[in-house]
PDB file of N, CA and C in Angstrom:
ATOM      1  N   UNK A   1     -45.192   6.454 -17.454  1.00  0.00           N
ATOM      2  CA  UNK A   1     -43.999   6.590 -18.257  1.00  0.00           C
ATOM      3  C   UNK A   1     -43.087   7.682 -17.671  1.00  0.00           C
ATOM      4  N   UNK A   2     -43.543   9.253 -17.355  1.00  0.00           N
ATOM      5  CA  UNK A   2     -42.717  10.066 -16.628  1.00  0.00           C
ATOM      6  C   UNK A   2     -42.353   9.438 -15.599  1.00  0.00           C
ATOM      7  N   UNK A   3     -42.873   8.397 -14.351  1.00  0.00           N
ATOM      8  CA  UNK A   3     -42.551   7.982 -13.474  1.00  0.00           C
ATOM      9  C   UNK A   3     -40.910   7.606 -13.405  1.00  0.00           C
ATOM     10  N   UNK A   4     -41.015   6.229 -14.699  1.00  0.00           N
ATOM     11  CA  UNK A   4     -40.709   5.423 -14.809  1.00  0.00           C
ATOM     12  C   UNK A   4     -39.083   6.238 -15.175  1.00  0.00           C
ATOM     13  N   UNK A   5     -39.016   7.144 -15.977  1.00  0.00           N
ATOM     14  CA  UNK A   5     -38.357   7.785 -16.206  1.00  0.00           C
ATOM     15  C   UNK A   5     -37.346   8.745 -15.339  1.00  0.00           C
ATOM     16  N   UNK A   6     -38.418   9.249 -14.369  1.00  0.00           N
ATOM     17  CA  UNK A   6     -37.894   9.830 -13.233  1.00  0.00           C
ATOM     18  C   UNK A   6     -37.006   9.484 -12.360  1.00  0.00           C
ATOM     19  N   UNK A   7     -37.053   7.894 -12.202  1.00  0.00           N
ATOM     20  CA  UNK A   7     -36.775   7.023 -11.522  1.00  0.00           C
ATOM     21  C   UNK A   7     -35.313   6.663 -12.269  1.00  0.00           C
ATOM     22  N   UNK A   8     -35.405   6.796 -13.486  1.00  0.00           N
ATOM     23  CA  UNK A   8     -34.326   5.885 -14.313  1.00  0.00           C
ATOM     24  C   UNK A   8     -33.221   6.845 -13.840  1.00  0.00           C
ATOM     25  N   UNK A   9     -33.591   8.265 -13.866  1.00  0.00           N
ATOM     26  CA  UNK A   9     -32.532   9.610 -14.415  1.00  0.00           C
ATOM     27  C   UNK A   9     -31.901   9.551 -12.974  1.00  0.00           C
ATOM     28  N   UNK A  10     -32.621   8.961 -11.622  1.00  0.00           N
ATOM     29  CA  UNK A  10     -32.190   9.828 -10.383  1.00  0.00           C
ATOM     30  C   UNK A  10     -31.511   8.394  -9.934  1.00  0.00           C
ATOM     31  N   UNK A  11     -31.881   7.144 -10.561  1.00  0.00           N
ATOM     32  CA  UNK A  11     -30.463   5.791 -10.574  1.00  0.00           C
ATOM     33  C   UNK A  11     -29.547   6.250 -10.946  1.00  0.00           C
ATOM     34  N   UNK A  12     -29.937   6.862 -11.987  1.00  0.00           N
ATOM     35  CA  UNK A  12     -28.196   6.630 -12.669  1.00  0.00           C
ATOM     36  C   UNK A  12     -27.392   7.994 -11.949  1.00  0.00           C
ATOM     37  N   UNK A  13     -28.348   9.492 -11.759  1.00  0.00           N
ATOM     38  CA  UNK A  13     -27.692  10.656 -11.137  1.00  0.00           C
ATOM     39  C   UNK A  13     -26.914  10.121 -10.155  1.00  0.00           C
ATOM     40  N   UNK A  14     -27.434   9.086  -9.175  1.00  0.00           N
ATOM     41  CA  UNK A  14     -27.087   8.526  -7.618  1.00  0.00           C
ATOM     42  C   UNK A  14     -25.415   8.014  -7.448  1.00  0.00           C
ATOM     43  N   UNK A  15     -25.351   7.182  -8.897  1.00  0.00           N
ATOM     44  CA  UNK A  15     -24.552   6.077  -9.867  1.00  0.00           C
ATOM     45  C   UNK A  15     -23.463   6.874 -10.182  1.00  0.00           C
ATOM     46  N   UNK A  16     -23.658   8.220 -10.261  1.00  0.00           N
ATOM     47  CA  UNK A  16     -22.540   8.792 -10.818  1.00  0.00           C
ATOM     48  C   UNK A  16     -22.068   9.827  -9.925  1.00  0.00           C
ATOM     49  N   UNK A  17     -23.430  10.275  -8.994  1.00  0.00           N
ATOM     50  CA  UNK A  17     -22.663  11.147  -7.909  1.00  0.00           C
ATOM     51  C   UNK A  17     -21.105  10.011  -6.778  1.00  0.00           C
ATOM     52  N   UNK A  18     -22.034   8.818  -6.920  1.00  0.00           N
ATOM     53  CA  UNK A  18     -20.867   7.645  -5.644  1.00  0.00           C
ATOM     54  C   UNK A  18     -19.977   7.745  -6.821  1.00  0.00           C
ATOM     55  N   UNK A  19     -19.937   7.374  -7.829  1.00  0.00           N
ATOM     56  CA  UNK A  19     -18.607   6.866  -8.969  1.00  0.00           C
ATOM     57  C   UNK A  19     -17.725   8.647  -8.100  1.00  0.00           C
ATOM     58  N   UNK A  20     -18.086   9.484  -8.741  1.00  0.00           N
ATOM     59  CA  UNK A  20     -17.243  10.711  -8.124  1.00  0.00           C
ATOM     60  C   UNK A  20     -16.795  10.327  -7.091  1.00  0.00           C
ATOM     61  N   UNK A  21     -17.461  10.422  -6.144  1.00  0.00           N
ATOM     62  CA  UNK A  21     -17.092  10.381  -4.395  1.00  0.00           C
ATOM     63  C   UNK A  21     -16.286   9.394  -4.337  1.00  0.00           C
ATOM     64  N   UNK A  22     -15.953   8.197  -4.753  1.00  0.00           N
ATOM     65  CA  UNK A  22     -15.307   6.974  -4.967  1.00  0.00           C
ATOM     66  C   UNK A  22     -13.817   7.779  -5.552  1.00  0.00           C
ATOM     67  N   UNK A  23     -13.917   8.054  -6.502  1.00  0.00           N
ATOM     68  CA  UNK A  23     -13.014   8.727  -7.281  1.00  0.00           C
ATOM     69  C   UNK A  23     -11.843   9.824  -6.598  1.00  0.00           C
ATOM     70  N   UNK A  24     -12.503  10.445  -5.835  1.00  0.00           N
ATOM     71  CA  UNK A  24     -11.592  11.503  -5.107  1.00  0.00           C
ATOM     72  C   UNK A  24     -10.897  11.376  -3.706  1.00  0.00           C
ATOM     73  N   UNK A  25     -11.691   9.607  -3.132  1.00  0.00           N
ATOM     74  CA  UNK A  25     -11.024   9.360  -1.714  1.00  0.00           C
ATOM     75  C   UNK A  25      -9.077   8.885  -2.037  1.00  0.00           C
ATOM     76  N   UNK A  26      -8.767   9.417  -1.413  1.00  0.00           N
ATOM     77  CA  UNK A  26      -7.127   8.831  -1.427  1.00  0.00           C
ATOM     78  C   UNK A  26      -7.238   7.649  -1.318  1.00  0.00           C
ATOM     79  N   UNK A  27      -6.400   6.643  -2.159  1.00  0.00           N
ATOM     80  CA  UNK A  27      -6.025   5.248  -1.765  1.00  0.00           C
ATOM     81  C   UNK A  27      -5.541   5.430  -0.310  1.00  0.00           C
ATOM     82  N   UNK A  28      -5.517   4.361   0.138  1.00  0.00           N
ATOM     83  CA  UNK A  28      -4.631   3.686   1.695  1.00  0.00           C
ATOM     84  C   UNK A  28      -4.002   2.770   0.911  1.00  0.00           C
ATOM     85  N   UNK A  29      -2.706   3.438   1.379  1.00  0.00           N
ATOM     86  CA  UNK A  29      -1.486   2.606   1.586  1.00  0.00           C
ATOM     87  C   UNK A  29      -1.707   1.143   2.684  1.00  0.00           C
ATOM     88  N   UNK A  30      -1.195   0.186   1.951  1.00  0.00           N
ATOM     89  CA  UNK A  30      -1.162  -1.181   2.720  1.00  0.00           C
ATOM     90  C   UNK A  30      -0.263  -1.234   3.571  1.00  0.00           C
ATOM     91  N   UNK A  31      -0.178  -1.926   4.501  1.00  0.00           N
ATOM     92  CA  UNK A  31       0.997  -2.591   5.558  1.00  0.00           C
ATOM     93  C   UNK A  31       2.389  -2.961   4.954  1.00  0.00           C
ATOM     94  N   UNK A  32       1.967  -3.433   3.620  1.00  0.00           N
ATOM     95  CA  UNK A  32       3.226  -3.819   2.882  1.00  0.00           C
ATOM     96  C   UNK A  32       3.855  -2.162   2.301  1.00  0.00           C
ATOM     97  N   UNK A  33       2.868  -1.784   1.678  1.00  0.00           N
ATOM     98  CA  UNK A  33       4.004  -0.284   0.986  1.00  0.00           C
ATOM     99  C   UNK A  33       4.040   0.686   1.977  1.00  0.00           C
ATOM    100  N   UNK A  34       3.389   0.669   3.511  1.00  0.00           N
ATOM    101  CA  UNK A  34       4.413   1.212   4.698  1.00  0.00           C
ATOM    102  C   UNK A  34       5.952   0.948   4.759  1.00  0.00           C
ATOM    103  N   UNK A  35       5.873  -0.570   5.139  1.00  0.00           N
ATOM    104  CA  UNK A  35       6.792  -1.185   5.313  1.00  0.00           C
ATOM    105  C   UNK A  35       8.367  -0.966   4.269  1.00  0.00           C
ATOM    106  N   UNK A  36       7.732  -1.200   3.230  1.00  0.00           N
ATOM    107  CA  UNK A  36       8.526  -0.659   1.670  1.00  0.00           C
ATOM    108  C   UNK A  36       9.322   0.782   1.698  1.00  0.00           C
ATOM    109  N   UNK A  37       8.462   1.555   2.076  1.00  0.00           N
ATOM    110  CA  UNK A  37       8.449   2.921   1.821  1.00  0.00           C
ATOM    111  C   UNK A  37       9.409   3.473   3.000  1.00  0.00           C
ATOM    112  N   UNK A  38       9.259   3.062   4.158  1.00  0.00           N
ATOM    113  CA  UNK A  38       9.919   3.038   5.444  1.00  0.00           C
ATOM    114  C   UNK A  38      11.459   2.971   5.703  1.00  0.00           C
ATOM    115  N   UNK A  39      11.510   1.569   4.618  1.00  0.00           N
ATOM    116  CA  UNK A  39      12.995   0.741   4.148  1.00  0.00           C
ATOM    117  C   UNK A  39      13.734   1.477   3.095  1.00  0.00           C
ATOM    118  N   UNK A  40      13.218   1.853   1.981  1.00  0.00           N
ATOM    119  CA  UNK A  40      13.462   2.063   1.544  1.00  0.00           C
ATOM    120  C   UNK A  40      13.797   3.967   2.063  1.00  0.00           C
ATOM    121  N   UNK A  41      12.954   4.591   2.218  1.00  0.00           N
ATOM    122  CA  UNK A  41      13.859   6.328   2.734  1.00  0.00           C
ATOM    123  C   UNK A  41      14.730   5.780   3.566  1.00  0.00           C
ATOM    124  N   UNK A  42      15.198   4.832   4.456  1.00  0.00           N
ATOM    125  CA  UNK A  42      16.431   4.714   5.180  1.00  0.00           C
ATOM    126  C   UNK A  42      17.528   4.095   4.383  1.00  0.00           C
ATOM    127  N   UNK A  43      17.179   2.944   4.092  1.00  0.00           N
ATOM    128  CA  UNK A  43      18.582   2.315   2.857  1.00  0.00           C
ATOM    129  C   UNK A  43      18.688   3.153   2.131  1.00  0.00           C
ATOM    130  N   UNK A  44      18.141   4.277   1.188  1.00  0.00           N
ATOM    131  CA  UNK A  44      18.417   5.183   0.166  1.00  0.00           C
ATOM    132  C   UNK A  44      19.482   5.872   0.516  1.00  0.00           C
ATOM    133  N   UNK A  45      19.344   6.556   1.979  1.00  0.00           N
ATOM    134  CA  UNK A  45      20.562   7.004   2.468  1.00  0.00           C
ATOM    135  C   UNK A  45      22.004   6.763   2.981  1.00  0.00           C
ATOM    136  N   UNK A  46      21.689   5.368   3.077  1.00  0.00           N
ATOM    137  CA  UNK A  46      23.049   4.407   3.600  1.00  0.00           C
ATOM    138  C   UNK A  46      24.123   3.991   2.191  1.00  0.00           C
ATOM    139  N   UNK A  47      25.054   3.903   2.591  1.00  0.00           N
ATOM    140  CA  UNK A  47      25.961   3.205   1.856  1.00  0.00           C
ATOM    141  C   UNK A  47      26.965   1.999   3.063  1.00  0.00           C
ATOM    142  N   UNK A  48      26.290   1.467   3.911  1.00  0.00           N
ATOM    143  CA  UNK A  48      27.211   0.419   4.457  1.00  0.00           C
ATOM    144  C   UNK A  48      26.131  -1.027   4.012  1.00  0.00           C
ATOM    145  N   UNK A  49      27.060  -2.020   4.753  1.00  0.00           N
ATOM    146  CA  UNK A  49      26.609  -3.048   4.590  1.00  0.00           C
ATOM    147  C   UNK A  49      24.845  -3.538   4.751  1.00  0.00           C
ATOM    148  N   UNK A  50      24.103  -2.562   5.993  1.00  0.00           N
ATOM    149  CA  UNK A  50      22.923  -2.624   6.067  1.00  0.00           C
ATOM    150  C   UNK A  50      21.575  -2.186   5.283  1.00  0.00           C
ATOM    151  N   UNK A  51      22.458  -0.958   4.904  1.00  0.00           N
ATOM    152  CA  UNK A  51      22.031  -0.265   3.440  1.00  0.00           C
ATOM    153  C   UNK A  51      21.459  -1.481   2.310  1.00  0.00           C
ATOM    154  N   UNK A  52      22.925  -2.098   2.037  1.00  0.00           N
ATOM    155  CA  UNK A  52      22.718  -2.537   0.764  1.00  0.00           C
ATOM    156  C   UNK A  52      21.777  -4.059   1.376  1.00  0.00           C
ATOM    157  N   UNK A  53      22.030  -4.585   2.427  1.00  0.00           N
ATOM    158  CA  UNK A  53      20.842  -5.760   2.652  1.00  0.00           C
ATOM    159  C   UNK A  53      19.608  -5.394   2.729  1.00  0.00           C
ATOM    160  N   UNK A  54      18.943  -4.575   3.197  1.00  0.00           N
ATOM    161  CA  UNK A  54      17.750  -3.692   3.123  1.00  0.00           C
ATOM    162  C   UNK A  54      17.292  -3.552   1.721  1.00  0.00           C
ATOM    163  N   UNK A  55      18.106  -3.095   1.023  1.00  0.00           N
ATOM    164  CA  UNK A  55      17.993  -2.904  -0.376  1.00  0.00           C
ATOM    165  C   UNK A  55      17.276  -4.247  -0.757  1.00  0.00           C
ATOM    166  N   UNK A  56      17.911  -5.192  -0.595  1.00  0.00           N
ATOM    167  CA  UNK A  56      18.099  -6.353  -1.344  1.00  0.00           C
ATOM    168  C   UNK A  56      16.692  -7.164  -0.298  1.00  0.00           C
ATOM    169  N   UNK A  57      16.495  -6.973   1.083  1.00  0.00           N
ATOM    170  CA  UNK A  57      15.368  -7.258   0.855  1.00  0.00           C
ATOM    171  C   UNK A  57      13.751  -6.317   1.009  1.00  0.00           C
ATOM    172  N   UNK A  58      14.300  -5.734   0.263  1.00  0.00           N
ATOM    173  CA  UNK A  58      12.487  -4.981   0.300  1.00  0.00           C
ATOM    174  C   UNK A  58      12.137  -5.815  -1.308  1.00  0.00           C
ATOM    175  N   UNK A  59      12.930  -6.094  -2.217  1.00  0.00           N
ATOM    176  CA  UNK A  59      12.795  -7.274  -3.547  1.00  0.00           C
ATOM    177  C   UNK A  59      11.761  -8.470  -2.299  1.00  0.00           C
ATOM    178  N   UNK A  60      12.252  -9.471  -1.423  1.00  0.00           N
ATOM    179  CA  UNK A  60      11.442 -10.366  -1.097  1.00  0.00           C
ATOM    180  C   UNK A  60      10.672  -9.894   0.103  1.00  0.00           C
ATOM    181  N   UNK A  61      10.217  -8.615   0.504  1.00  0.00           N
ATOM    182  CA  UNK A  61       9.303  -8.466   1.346  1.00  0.00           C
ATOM    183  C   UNK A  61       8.216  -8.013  -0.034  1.00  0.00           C
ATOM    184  N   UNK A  62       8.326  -7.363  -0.884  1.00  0.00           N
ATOM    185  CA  UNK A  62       7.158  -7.267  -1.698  1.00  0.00           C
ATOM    186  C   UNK A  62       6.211  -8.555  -2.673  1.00  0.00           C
ATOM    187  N   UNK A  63       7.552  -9.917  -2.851  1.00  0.00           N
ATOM    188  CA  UNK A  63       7.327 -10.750  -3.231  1.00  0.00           C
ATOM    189  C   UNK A  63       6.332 -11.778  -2.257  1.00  0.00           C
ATOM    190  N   UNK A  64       6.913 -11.289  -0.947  1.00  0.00           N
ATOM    191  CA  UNK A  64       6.116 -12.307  -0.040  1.00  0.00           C
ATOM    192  C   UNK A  64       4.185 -11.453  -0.086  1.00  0.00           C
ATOM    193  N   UNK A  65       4.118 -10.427  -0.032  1.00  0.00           N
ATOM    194  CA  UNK A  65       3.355  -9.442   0.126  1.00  0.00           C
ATOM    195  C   UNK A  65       2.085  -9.854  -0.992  1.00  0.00           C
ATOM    196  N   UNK A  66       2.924  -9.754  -2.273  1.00  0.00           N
ATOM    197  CA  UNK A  66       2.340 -10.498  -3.449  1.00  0.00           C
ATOM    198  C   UNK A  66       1.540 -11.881  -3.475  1.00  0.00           C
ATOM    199  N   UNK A  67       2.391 -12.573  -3.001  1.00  0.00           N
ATOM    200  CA  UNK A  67       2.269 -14.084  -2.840  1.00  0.00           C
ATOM    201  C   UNK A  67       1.091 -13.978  -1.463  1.00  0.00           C
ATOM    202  N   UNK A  68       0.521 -13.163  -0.940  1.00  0.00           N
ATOM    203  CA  UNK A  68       0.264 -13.265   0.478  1.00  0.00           C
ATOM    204  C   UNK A  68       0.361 -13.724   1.642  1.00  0.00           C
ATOM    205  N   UNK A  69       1.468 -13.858   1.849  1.00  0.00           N
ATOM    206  CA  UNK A  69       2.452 -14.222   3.433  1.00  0.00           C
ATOM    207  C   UNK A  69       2.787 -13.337   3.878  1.00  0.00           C
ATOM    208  N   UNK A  70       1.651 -12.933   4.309  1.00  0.00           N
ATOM    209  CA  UNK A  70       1.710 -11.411   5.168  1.00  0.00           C
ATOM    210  C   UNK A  70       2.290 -11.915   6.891  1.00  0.00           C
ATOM    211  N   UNK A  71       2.034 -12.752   7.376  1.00  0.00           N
ATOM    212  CA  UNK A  71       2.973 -12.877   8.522  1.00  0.00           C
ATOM    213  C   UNK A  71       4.788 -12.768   8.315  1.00  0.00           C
ATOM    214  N   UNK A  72       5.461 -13.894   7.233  1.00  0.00           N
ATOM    215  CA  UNK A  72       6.643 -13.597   6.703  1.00  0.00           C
ATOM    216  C   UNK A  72       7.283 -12.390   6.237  1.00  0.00           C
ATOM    217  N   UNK A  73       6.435 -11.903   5.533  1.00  0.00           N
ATOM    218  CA  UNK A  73       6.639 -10.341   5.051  1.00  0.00           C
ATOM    219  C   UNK A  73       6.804  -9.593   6.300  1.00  0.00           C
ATOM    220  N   UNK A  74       5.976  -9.444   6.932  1.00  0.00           N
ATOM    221  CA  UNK A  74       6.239  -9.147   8.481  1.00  0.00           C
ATOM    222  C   UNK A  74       7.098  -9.335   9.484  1.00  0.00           C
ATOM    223  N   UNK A  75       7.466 -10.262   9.078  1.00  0.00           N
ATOM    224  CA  UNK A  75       8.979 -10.817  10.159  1.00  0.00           C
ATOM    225  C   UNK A  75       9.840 -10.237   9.423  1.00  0.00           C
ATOM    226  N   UNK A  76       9.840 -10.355   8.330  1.00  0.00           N
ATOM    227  CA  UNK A  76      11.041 -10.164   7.204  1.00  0.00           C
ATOM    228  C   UNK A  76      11.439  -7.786   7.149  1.00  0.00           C
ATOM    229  N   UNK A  77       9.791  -7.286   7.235  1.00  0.00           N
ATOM    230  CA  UNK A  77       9.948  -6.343   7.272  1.00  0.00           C
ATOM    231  C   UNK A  77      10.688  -5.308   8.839  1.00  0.00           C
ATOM    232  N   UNK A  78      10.114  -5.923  10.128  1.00  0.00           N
ATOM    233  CA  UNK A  78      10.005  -5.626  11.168  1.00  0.00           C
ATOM    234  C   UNK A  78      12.464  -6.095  11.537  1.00  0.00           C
ATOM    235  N   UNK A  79      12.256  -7.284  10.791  1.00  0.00           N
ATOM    236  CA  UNK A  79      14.100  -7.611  10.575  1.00  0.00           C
ATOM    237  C   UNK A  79      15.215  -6.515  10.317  1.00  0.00           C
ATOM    238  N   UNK A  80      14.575  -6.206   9.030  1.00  0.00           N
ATOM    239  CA  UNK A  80      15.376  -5.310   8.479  1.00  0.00           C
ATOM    240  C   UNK A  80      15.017  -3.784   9.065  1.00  0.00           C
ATOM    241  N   UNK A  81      13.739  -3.167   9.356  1.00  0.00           N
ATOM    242  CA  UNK A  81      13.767  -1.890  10.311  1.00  0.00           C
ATOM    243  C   UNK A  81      14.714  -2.343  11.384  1.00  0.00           C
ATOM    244  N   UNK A  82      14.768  -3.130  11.814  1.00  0.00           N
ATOM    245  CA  UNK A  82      15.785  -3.265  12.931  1.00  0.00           C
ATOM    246  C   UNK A  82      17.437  -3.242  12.559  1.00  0.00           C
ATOM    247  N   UNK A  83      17.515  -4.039  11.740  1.00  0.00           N
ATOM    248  CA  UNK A  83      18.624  -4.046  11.397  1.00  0.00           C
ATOM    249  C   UNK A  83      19.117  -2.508  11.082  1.00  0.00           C
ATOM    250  N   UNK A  84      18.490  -1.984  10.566  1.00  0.00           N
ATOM    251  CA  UNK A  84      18.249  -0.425  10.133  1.00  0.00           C
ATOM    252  C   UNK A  84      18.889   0.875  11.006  1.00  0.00           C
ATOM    253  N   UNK A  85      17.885   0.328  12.281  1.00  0.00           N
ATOM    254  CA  UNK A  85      17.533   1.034  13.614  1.00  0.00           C
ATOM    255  C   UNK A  85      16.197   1.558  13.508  1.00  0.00           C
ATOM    256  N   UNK A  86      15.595   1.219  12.864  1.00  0.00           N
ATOM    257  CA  UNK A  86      14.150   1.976  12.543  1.00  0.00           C
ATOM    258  C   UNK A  86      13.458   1.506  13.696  1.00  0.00           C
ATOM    259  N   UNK A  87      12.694   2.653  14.582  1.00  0.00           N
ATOM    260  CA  UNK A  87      11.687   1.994  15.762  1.00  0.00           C
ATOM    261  C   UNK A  87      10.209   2.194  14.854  1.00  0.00           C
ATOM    262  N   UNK A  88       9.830   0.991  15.050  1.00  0.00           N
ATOM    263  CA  UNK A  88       8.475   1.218  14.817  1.00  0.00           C
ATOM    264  C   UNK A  88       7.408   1.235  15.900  1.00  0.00           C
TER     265      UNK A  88
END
């Protein structure tokens, strides 16, 4: 019975030390909210015409992203850094 017990307390100790360790790693950012995040600090600063298309598509690079057409999203993202001037 102490065994059995011993055993139970140092599962679950194990169970809750990973839940922590799990808990405190930083997310990673995806390819898509690079991409987003990228577009967006440059259009934020623009007010010309490229500005506001940038704007308008980081709306269907997150939609494609969603939908998972991660190649499209990709063309679509790599477009507009350019259009931008953004080197990636």
């Amino acid at each position: 019975m102490l065994q059995i017990m011993f055993v139970m307390f140092t599962l679950v100790s194990l169970m809750w030390m990973s839940a922590a360790a799990m808990a405190q790693q930083p997310s990673m950012m995806s390819d898509c909210d690079k991409w987003i995040a990228t577009i967006n600090a440059e259009a934020g600063d623009r007010v010309d015409e490229a500005g506001y298309t940038a704007k308008q598509k980081i709306d269907d690079i997150a939609r494609l992203c969603k939908e998972g057409q991660m190649a499209e999203a990709q063309k679509t993202a790599m477009e507009t850094m350019t259009l931008l001037g953004i080197k990636m």
